[in-house]
Protein backbone atom coordinates (compact mmCIF):
# COMPACT_ATOMS: atom_id res chain seq x y z
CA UNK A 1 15.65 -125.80 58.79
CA UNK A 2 13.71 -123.07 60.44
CA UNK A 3 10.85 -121.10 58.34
CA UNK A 4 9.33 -119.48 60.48
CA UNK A 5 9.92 -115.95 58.99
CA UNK A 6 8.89 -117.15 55.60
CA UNK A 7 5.65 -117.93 56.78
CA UNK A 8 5.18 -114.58 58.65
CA UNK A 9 6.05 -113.06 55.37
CA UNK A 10 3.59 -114.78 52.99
CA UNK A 11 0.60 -114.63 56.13
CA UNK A 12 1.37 -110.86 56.03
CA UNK A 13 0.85 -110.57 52.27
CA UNK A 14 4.91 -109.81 52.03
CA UNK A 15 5.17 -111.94 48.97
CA UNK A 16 8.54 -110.02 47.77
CA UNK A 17 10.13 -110.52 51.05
CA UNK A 18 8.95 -114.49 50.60
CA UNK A 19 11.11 -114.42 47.58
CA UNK A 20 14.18 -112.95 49.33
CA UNK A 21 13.69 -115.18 52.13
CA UNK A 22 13.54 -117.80 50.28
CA UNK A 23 16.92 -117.66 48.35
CA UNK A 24 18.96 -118.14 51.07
CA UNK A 25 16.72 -121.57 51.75
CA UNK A 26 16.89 -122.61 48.85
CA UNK A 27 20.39 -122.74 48.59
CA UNK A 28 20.55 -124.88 51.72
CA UNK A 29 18.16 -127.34 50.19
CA UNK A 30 19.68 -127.61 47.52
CA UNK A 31 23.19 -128.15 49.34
CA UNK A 32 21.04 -131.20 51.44
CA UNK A 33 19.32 -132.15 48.24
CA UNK A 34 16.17 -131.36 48.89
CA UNK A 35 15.35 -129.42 45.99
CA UNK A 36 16.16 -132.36 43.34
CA UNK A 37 16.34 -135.69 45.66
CA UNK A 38 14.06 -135.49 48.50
CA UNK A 39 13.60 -139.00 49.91
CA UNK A 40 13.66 -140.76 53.87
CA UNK A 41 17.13 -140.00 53.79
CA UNK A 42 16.14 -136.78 55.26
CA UNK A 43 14.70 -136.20 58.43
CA UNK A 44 10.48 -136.16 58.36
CA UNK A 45 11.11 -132.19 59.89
CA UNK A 46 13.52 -131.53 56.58
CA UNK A 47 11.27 -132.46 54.32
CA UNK A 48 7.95 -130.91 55.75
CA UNK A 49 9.56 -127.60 55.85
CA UNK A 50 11.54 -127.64 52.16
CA UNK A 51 7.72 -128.48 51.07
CA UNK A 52 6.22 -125.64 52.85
CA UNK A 53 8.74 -123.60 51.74
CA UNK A 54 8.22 -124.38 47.88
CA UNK A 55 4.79 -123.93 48.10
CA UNK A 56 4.68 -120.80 49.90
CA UNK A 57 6.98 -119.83 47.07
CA UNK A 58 4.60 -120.93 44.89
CA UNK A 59 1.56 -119.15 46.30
CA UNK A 60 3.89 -115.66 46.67
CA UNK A 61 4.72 -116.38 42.74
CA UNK A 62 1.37 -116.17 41.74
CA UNK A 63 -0.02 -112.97 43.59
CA UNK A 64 3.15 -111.74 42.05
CA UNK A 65 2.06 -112.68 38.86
CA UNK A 66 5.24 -114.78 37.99
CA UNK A 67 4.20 -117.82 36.00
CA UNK A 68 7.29 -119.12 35.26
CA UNK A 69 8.06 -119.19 38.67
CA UNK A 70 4.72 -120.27 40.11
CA UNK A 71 5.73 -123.14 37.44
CA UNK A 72 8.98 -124.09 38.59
CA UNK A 73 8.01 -124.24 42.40
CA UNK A 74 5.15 -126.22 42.08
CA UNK A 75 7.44 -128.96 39.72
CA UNK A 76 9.46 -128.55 42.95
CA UNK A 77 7.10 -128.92 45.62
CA UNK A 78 5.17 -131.57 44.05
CA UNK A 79 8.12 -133.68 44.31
CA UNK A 80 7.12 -134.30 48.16
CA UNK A 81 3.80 -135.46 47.33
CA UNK A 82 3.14 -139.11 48.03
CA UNK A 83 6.59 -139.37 50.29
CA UNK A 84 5.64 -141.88 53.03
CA UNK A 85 5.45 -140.55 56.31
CA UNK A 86 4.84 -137.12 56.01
CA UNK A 87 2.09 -135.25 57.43
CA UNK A 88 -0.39 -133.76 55.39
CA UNK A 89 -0.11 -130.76 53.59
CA UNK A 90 -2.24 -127.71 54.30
CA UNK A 91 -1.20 -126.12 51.32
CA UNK A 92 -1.19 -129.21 48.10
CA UNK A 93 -4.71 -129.06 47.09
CA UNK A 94 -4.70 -125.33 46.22
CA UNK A 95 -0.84 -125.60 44.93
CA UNK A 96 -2.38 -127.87 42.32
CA UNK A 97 -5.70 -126.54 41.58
CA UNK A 98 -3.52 -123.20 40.56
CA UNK A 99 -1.75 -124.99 38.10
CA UNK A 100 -4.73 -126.93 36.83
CA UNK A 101 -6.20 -123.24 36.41
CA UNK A 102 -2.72 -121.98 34.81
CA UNK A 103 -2.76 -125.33 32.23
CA UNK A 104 -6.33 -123.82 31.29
CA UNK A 105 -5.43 -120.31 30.86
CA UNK A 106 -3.10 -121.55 28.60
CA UNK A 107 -5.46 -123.56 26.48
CA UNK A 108 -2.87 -126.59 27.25
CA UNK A 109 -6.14 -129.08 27.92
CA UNK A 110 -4.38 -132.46 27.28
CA UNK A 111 -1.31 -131.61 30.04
CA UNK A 112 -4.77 -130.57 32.38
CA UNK A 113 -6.06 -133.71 31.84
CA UNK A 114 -3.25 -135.57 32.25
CA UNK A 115 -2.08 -134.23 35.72
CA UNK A 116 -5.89 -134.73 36.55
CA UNK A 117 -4.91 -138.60 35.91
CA UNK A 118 -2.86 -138.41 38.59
CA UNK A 119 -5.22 -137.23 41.70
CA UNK A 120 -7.26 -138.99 43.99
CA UNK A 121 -10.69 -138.24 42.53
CA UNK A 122 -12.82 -138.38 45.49
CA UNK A 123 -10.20 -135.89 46.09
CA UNK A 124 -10.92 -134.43 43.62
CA UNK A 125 -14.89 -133.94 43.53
CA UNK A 126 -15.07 -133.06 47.26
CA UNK A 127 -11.65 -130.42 47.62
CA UNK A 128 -12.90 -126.89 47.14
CA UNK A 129 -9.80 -125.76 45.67
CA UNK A 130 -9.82 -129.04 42.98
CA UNK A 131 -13.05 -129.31 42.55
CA UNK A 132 -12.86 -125.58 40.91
CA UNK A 133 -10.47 -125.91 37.85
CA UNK A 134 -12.37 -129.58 37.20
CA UNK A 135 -16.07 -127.24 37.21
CA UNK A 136 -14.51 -124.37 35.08
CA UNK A 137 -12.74 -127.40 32.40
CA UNK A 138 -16.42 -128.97 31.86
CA UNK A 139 -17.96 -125.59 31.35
CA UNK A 140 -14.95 -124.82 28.83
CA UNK A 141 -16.02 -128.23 27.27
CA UNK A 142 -19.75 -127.42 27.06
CA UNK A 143 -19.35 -123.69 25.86
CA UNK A 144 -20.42 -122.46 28.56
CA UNK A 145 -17.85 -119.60 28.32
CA UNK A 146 -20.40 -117.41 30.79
CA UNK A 147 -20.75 -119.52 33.63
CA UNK A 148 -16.42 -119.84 33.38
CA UNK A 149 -16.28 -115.80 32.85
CA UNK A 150 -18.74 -115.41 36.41
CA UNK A 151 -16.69 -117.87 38.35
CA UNK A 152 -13.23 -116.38 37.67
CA UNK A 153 -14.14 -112.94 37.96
CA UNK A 154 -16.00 -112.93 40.92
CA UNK A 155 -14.50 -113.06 43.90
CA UNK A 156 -16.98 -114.26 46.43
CA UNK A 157 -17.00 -117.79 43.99
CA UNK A 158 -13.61 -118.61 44.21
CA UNK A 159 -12.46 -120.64 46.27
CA UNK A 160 -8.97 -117.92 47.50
CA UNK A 161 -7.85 -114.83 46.39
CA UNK A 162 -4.63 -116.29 44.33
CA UNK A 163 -7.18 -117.50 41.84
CA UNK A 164 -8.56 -114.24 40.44
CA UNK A 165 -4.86 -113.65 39.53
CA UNK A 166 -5.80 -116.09 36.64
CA UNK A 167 -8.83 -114.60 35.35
CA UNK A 168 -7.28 -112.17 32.67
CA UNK A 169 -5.65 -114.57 30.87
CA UNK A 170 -8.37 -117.43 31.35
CA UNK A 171 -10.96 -114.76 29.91
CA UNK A 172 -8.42 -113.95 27.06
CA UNK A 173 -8.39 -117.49 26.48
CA UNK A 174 -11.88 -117.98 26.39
CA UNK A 175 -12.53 -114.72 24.30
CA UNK A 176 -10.18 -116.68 21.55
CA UNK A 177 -12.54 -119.29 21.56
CA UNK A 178 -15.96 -117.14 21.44
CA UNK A 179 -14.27 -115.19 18.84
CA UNK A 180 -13.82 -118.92 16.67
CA UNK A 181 -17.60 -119.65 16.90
CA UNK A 182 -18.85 -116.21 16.27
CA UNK A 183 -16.78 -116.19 12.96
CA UNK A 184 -18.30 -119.30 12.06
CA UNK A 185 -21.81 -119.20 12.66
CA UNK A 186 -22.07 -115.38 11.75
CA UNK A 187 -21.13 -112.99 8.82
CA UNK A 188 -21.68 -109.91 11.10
CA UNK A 189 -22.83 -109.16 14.84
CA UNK A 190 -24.01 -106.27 16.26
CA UNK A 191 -21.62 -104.55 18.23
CA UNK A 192 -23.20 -104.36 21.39
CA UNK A 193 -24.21 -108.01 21.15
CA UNK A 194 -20.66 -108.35 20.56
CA UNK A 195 -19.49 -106.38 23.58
CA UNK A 196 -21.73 -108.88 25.98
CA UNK A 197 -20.58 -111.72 24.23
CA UNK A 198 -16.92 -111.22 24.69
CA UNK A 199 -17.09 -109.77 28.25
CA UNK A 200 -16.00 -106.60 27.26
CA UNK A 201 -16.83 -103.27 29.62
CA UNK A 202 -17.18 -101.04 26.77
CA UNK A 203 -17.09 -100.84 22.96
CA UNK A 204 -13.58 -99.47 22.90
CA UNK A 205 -12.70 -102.96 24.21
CA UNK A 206 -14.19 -104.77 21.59
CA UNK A 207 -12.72 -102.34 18.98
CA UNK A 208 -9.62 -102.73 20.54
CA UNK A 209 -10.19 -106.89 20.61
CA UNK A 210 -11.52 -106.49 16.44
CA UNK A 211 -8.55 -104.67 15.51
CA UNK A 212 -6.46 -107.92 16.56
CA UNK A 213 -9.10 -110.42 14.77
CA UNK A 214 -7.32 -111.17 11.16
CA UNK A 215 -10.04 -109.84 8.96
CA UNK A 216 -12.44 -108.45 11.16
CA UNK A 217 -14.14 -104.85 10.71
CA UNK A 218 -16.27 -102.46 11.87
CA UNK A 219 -18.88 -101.25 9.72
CA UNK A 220 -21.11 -99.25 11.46
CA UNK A 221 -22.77 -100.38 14.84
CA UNK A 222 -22.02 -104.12 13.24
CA UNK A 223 -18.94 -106.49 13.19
CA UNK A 224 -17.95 -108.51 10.10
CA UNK A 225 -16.14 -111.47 9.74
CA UNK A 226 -14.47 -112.89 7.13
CA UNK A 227 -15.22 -115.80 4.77
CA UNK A 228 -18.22 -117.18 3.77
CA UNK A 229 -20.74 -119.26 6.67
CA UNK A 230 -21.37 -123.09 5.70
CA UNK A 231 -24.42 -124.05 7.65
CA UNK A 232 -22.87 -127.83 7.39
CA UNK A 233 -20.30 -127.12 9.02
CA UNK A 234 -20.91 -124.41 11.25
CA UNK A 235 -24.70 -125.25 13.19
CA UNK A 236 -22.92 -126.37 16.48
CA UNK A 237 -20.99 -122.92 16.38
CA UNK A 238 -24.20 -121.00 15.76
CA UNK A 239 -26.08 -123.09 18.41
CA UNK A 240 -23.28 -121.95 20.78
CA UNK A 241 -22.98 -118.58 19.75
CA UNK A 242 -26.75 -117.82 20.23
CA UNK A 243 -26.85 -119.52 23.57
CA UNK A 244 -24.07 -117.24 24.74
CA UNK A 245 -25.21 -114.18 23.56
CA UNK A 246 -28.70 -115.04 25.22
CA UNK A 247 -26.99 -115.29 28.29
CA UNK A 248 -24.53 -112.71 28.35
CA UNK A 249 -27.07 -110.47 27.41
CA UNK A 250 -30.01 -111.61 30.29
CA UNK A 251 -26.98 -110.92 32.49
CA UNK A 252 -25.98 -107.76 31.34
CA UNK A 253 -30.05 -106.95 32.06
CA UNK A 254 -29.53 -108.64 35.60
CA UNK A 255 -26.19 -106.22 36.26
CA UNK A 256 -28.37 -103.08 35.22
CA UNK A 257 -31.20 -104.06 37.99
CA UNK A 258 -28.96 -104.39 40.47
CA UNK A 259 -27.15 -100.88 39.43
């Protein structure tokens, strides 16, 4: 099984002719039974290239911005992980760390945890592509929405370019949970506190982002929330809240230097 082309394609940024490349491949895999069956039956040459080719698929998927089939391939791919015998793959540890970062930007935390089960963790701790989606879950887990929101949007931190195609729907993710605290510590914020807080460029974003909140409003140059704030229940939300807006706002200040 030659793939030579296919790799061509996805080193040349061609990730639409990867997917037509790749259908014709796939159907020969499949015919060989690669694609559901891959064992030492097939030759050690087979199976490194029907790997390869999944993952490549898999990496063209997500600068595509095609979850589902990012998803697929990598359920695919990961089926040649572990075979004994094969040489190493170049491409596994940032296959993976992708979908640890998809399973985060979609809030699904116990599958994240439970495909980190399954790694190596020195692995793990020392892989710069791993070793990302593990930083950016603990800073989820701390609150630390900031420090996540500067790491996925910047792309001098990130470890390749495919992960900045998950930091719109990791921030939306994270802006969900900001927005939970902030509604629980707080009656009202002001709204250019509010603007900082949730990452936003400009107030039209945040009116935009109120106008989907269930009972939030605008009144004035302040944002309400609804219900009434029970300092029982809600002092680890306020703690939160306060340390983010301290720190969204120093580095709004920092931003404005540099400008």
């Amino acid at each position: 099984m030659s793939i030579a082309n296919l790799e061509s394609a996805y080193k040349a940024g061609q990730y639409e002719t990867v997917e037509s490349l790749l259908s014709p491949l796939k159907v020969e895999m499949a015919k060989q039974g690669l694609l559901t069956s891959p064992s030492s039956k097939h030759s050690k040459s087979d199976l490194e290239s029907a790997r390869t080719a999944l993952e490549l698929g898999a990496l063209s998927a997500v600068n595509l911005g095609k979850e589902a089939e990012f998803t697929r391939y990598v359920a695919q791919a990961r089926q040649f992980y572990g075979l004994p015998g094969l040489t190493a793959s170049p491409h596994e540890a940032k296959v993976v760390a992708l979908y640890l970062l998809l399973l985060l930007s979609q809030n699904e935390i116990a599958q994240f945890h439970t495909e980190l089960e399954s790694l190596d963790f020195e692995l793990v701790e020392h892989d710069k592509f791993l070793s990302f989606p593990i930083k950016l879950e603990r800073w989820i887990m701390e609150g630390a929405y900031d420090r996540v929101w500067k790491a996925i949007t910047n792309k001098d931190l990130v470890p390749s370019s495919e992960f900045l195609c998950f930091a719109d729907p990791l921030v939306f993710a994270i802006r969900g949970e900001i927005a939970l605290c902030a509604e629980k510590a707080y009656t009202s914020l002001p709204l250019n506190n509010a603007r900082h807080l949730l990452f936003f460029d400009s107030d039209q974003g945040v009116v935009d982002f109120v106008d989907e909140q269930p009972g939030w409003e605008i009144q004035g140059e302040r944002i309400t929330f609804p219900g009434v704030v029970s300092e029982d229940a809600t002092l680890n939300s306020r703690k939160v809240t306060e340390r983010l807006i301290g720190n969204s706002l120093e580095y709004a200040k920092e931003m404005e230097q540099i400008i």
